[in-house]
PDB file of N, CA and C in Angstrom:
ATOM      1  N   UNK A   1       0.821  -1.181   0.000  1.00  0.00           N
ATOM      2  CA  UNK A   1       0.000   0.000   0.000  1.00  0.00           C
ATOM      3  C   UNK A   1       0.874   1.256   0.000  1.00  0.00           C
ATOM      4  N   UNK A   2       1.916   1.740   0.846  1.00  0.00           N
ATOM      5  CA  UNK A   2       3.034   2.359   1.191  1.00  0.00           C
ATOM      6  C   UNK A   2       3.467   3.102  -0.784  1.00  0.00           C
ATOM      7  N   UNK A   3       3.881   1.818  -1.435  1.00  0.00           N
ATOM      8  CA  UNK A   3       4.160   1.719  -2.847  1.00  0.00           C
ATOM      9  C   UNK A   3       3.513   2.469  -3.901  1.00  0.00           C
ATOM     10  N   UNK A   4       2.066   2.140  -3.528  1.00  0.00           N
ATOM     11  CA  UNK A   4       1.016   2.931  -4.241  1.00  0.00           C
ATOM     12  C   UNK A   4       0.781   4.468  -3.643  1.00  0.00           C
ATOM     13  N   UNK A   5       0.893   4.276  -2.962  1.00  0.00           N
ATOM     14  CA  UNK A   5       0.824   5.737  -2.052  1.00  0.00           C
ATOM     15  C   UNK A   5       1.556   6.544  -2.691  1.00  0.00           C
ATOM     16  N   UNK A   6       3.062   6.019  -2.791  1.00  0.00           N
ATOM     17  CA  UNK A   6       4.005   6.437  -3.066  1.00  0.00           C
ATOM     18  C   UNK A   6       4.270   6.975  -4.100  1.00  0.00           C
ATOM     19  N   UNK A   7       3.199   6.146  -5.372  1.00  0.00           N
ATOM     20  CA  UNK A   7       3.467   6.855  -6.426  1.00  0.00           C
ATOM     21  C   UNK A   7       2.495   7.589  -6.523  1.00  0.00           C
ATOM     22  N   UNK A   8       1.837   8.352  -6.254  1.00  0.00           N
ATOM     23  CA  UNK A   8       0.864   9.137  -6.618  1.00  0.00           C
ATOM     24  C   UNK A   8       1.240  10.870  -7.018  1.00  0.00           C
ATOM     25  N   UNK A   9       0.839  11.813  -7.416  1.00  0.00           N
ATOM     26  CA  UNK A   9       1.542  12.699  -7.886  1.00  0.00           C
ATOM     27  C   UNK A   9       1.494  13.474  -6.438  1.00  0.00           C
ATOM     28  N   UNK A  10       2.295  13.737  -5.526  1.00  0.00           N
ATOM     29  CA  UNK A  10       2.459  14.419  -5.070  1.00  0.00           C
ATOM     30  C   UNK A  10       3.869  14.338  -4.163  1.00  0.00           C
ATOM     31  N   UNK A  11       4.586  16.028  -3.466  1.00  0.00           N
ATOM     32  CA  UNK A  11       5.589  16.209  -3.434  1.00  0.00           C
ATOM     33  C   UNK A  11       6.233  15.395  -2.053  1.00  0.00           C
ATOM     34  N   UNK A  12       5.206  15.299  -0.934  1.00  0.00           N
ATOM     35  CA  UNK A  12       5.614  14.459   0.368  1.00  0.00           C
ATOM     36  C   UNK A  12       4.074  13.149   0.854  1.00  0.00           C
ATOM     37  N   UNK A  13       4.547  12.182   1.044  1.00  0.00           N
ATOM     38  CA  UNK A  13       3.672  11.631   1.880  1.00  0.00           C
ATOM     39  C   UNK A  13       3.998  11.813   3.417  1.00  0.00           C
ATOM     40  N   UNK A  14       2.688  11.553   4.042  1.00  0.00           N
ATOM     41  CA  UNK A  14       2.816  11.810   5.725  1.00  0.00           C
ATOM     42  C   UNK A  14       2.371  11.024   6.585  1.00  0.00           C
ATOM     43  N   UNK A  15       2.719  10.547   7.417  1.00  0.00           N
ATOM     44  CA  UNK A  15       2.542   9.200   8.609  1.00  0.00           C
ATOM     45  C   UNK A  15       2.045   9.694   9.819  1.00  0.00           C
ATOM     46  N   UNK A  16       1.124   9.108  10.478  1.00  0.00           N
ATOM     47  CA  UNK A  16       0.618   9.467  12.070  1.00  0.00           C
ATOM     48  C   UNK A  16       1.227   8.231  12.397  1.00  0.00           C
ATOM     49  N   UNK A  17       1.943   8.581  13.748  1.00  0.00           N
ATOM     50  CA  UNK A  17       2.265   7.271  14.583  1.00  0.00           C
ATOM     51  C   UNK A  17       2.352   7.939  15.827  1.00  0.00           C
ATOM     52  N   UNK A  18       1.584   7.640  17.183  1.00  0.00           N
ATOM     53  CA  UNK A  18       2.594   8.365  18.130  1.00  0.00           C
ATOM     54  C   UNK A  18       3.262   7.427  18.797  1.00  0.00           C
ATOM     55  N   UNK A  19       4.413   7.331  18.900  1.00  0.00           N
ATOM     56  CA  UNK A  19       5.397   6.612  19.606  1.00  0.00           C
ATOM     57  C   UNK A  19       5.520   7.005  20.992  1.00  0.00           C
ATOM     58  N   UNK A  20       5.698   7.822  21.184  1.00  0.00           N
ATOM     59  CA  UNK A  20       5.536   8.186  22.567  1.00  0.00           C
ATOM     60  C   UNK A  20       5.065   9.353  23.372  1.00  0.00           C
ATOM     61  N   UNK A  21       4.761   9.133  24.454  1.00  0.00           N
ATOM     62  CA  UNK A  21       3.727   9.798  25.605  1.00  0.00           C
ATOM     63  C   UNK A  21       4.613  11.123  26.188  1.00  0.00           C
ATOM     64  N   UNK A  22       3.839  11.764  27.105  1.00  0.00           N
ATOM     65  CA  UNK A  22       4.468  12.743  27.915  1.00  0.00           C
ATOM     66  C   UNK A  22       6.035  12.604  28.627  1.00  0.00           C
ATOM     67  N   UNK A  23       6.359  11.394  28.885  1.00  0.00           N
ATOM     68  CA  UNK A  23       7.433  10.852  29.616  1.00  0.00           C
ATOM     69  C   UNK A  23       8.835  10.386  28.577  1.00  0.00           C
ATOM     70  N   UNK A  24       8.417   9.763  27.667  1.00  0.00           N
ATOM     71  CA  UNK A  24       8.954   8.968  26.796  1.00  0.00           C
ATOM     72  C   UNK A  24       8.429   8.025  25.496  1.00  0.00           C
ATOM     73  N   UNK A  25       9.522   7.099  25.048  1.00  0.00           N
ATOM     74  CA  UNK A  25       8.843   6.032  24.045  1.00  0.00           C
ATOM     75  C   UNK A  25       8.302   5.220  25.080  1.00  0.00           C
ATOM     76  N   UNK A  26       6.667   4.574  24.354  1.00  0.00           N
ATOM     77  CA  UNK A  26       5.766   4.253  24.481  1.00  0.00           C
ATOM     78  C   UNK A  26       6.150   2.925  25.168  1.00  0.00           C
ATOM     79  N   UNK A  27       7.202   2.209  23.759  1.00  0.00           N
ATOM     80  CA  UNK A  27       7.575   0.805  24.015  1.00  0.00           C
ATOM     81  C   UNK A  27       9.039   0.794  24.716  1.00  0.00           C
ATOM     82  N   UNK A  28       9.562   1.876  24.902  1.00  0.00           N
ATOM     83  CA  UNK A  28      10.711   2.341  25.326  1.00  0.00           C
ATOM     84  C   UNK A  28      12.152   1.984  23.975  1.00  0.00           C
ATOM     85  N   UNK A  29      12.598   2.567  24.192  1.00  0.00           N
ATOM     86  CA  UNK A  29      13.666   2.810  23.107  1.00  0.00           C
ATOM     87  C   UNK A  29      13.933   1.709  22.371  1.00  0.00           C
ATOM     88  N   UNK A  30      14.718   0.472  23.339  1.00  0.00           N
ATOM     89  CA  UNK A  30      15.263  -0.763  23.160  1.00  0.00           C
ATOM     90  C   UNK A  30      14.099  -1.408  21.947  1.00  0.00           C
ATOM     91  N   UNK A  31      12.797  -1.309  22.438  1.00  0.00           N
ATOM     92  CA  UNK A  31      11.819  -2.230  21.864  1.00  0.00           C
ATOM     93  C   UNK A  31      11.663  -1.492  20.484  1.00  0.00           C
ATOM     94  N   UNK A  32      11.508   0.178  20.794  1.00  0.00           N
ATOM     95  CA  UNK A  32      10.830   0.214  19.078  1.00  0.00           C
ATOM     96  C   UNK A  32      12.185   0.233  18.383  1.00  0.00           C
ATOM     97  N   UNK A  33      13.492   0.246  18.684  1.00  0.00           N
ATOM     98  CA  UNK A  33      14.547  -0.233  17.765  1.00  0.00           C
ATOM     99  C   UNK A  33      14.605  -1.788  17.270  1.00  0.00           C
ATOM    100  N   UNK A  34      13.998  -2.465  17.909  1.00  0.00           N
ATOM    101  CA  UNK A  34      14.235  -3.933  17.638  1.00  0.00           C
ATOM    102  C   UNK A  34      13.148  -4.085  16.578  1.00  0.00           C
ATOM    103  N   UNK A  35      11.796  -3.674  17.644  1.00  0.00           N
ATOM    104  CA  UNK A  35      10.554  -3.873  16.253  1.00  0.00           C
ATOM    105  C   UNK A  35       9.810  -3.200  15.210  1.00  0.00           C
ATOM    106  N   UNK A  36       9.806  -1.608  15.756  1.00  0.00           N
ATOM    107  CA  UNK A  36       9.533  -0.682  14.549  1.00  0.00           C
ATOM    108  C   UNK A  36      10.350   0.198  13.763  1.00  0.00           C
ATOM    109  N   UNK A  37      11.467  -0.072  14.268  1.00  0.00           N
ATOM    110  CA  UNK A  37      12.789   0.775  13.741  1.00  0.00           C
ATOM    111  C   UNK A  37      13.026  -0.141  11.985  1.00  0.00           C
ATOM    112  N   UNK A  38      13.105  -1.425  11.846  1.00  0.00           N
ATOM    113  CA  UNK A  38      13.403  -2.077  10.579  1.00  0.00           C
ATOM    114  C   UNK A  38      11.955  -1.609   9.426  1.00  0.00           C
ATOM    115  N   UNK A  39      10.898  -1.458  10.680  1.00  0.00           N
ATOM    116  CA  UNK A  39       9.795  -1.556   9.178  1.00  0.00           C
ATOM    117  C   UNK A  39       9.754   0.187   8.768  1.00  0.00           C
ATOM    118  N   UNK A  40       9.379   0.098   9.465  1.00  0.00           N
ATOM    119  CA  UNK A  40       9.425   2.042   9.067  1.00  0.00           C
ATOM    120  C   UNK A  40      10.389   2.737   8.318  1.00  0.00           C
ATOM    121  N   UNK A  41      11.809   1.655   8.282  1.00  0.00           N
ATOM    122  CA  UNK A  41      12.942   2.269   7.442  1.00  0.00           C
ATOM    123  C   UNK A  41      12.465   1.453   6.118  1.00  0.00           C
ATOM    124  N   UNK A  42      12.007   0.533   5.868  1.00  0.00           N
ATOM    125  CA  UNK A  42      11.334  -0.111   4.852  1.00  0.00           C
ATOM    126  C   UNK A  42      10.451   0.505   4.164  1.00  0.00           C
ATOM    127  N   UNK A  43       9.812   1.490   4.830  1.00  0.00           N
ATOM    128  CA  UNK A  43       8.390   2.406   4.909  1.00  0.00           C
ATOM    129  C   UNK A  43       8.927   3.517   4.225  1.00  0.00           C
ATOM    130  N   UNK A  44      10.069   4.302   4.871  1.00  0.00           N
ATOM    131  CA  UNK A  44      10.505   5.474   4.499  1.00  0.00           C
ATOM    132  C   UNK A  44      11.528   5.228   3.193  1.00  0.00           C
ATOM    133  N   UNK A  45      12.271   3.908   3.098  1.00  0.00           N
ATOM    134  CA  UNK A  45      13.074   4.376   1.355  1.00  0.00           C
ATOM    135  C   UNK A  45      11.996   3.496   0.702  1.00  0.00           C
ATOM    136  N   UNK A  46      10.646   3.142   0.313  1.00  0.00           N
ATOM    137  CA  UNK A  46       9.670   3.071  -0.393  1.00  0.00           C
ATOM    138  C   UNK A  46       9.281   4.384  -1.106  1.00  0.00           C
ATOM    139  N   UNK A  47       9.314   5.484   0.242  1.00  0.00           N
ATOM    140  CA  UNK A  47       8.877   6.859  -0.101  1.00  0.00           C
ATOM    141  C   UNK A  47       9.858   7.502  -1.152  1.00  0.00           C
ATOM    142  N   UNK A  48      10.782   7.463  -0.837  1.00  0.00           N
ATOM    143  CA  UNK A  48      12.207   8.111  -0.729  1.00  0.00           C
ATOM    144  C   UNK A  48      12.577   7.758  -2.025  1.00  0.00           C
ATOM    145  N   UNK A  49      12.637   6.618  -2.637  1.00  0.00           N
ATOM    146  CA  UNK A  49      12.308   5.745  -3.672  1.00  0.00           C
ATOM    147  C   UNK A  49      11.749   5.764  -4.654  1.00  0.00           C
ATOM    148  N   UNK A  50      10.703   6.991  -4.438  1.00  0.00           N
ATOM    149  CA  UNK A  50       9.593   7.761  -5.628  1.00  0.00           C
ATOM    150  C   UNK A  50      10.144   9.015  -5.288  1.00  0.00           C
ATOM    151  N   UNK A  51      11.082   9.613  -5.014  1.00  0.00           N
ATOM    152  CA  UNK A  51      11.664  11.377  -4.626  1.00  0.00           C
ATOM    153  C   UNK A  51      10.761  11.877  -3.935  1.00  0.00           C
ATOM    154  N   UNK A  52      10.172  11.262  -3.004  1.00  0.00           N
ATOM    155  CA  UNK A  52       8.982  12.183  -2.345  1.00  0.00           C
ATOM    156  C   UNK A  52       9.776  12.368  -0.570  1.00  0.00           C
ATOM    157  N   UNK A  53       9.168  13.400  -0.167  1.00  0.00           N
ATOM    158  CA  UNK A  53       9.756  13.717   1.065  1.00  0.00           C
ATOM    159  C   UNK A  53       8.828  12.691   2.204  1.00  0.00           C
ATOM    160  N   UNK A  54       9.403  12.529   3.680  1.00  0.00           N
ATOM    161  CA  UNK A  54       8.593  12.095   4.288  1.00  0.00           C
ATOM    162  C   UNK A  54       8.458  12.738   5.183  1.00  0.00           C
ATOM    163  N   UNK A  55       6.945  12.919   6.014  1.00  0.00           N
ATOM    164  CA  UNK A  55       6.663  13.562   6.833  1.00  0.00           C
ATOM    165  C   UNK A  55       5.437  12.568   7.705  1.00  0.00           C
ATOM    166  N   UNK A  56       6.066  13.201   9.299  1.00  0.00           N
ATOM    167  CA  UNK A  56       5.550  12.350  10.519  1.00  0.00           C
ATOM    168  C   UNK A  56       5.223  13.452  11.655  1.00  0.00           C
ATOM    169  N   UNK A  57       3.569  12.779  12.220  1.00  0.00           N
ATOM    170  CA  UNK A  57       3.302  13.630  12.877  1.00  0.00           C
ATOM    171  C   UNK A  57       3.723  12.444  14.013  1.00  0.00           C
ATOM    172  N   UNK A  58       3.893  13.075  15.176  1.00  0.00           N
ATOM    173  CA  UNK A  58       4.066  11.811  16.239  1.00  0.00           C
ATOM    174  C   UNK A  58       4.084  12.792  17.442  1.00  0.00           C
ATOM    175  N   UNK A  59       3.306  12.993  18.245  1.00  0.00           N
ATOM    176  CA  UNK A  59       2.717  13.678  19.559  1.00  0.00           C
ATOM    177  C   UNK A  59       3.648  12.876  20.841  1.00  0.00           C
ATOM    178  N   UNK A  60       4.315  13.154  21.931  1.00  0.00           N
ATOM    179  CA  UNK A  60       4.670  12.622  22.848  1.00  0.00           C
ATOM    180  C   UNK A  60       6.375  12.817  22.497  1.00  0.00           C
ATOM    181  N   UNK A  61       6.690  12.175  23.755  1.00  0.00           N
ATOM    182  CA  UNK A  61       8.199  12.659  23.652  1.00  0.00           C
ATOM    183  C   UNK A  61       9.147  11.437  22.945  1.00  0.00           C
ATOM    184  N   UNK A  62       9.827  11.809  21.894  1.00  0.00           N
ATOM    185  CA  UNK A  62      10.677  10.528  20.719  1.00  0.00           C
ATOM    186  C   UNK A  62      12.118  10.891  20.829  1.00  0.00           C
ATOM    187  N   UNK A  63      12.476  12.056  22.479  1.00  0.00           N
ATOM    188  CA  UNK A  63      13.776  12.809  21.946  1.00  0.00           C
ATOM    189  C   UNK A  63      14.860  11.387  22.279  1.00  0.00           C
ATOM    190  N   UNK A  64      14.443  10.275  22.828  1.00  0.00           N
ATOM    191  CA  UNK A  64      15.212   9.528  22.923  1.00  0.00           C
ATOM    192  C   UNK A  64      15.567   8.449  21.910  1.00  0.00           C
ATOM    193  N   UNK A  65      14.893   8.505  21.047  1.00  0.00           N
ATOM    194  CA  UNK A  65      14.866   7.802  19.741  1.00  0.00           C
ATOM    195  C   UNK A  65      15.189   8.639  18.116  1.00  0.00           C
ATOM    196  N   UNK A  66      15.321   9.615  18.565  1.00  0.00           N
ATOM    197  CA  UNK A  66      15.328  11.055  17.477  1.00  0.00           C
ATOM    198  C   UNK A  66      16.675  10.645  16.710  1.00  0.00           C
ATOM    199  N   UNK A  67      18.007  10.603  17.029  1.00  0.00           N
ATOM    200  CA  UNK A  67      19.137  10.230  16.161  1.00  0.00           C
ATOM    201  C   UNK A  67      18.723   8.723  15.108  1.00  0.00           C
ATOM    202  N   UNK A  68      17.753   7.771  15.412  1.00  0.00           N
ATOM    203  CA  UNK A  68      17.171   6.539  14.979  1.00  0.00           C
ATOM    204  C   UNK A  68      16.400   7.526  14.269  1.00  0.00           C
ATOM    205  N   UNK A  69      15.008   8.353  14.392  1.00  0.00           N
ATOM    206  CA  UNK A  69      14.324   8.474  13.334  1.00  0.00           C
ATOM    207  C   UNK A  69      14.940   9.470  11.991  1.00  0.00           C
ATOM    208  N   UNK A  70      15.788   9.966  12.332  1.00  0.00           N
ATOM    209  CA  UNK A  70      17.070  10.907  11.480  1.00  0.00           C
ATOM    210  C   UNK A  70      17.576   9.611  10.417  1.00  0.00           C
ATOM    211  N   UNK A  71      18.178   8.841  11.380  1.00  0.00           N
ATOM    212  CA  UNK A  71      18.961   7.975  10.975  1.00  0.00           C
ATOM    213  C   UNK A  71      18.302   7.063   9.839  1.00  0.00           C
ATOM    214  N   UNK A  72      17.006   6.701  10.028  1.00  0.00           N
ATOM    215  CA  UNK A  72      15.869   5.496   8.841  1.00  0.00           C
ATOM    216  C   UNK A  72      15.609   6.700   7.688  1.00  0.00           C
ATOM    217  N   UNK A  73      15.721   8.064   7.839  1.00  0.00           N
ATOM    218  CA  UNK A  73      15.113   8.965   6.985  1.00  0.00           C
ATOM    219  C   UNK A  73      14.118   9.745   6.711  1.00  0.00           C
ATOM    220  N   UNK A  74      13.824   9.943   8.293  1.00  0.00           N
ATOM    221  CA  UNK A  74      11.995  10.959   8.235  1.00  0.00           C
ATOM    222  C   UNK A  74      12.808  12.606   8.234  1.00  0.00           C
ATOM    223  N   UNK A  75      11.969  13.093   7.320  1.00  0.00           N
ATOM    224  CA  UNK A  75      12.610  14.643   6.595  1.00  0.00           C
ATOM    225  C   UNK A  75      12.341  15.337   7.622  1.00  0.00           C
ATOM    226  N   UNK A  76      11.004  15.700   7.984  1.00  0.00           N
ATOM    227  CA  UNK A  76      10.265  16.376   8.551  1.00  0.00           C
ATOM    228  C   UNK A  76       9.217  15.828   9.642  1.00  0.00           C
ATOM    229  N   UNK A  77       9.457  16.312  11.367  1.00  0.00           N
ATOM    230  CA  UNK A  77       8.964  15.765  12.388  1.00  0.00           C
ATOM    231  C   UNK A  77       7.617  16.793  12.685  1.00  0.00           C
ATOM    232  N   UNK A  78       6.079  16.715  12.319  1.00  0.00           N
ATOM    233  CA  UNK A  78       5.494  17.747  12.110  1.00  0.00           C
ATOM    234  C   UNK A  78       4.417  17.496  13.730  1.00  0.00           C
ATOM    235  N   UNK A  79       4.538  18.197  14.698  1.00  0.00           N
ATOM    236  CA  UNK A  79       4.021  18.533  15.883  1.00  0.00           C
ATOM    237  C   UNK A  79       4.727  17.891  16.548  1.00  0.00           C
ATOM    238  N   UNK A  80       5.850  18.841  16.901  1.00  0.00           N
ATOM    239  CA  UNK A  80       6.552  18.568  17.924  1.00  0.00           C
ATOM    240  C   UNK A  80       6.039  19.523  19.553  1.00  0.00           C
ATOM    241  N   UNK A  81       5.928  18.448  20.552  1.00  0.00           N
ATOM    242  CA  UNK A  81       5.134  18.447  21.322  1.00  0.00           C
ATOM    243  C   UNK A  81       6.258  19.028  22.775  1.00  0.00           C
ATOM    244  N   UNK A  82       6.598  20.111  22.553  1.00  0.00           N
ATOM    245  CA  UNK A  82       7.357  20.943  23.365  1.00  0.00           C
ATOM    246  C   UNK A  82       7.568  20.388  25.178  1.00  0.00           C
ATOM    247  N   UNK A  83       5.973  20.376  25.612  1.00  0.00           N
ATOM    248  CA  UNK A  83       5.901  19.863  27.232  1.00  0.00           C
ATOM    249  C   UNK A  83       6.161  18.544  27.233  1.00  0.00           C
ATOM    250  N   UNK A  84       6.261  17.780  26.363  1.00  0.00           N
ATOM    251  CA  UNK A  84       6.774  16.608  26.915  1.00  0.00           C
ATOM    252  C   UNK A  84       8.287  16.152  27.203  1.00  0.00           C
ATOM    253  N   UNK A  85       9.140  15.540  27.956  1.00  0.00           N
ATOM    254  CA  UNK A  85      10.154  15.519  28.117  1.00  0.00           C
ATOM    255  C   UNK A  85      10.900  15.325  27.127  1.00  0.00           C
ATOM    256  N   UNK A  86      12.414  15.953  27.536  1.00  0.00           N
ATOM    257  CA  UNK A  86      12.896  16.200  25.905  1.00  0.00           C
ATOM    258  C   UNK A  86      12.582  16.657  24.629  1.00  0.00           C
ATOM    259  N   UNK A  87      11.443  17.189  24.951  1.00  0.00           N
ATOM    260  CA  UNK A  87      10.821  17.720  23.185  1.00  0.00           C
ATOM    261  C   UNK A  87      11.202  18.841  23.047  1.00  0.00           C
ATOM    262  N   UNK A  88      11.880  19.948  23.457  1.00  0.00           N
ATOM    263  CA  UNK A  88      12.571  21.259  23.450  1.00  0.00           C
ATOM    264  C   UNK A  88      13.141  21.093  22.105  1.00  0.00           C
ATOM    265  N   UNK A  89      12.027  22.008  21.049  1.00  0.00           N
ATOM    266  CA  UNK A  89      12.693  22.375  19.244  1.00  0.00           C
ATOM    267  C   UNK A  89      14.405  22.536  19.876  1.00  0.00           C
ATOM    268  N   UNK A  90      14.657  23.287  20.335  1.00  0.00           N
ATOM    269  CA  UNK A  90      15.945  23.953  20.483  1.00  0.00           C
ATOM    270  C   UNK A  90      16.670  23.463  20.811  1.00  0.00           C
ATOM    271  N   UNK A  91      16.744  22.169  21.374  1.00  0.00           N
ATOM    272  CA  UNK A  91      17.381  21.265  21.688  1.00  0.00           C
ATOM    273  C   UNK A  91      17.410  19.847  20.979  1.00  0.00           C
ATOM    274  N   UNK A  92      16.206  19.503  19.916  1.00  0.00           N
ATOM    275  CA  UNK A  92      16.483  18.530  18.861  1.00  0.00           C
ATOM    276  C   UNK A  92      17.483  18.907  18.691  1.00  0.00           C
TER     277      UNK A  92
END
């Protein structure tokens, strides 16, 4: 589905996931590197793959997983959720 998405005429596709809550990751770091870290990078050079940008909204705090979502290839992190720990723009 990702594929088809992918090709459709436009310049970015965009993902809701929230990974994590006020405190932290949801599943905590260790886990979504083991289990959602491989598919989502699968997810993102599908996108990437048709020249399209990717964009993720994800509510809660990911600052502990942030060098990982850099790292698989998400362009753009869209509502970044300031009060939750670690979410300080200025400090991504």
């Amino acid at each position: 589905m990702v594929a088809q998405c992918a090709d459709i005429p436009a310049d970015a596709i965009m993902f809701g996931d929230d990974w994590g809550d006020q405190r932290g990751v949801i599943l905590g770091p260790e886990r979504w590197r083991e289990f959602l870290k491989p598919r989502w990078a699968t997810i993102y050079d599908t996108v990437h793959a048709q020249g399209k940008v990717v964009i993720s909204h994800c509510c809660g705090s990911i600052a502990d997983i942030m060098p990982d979502v850099i790292e698989i290839g998400l362009d753009v992190l869209e509502s970044v959720q300031p009060e939750a720990t670690g979410m300080n723009p200025y400090q991504l």
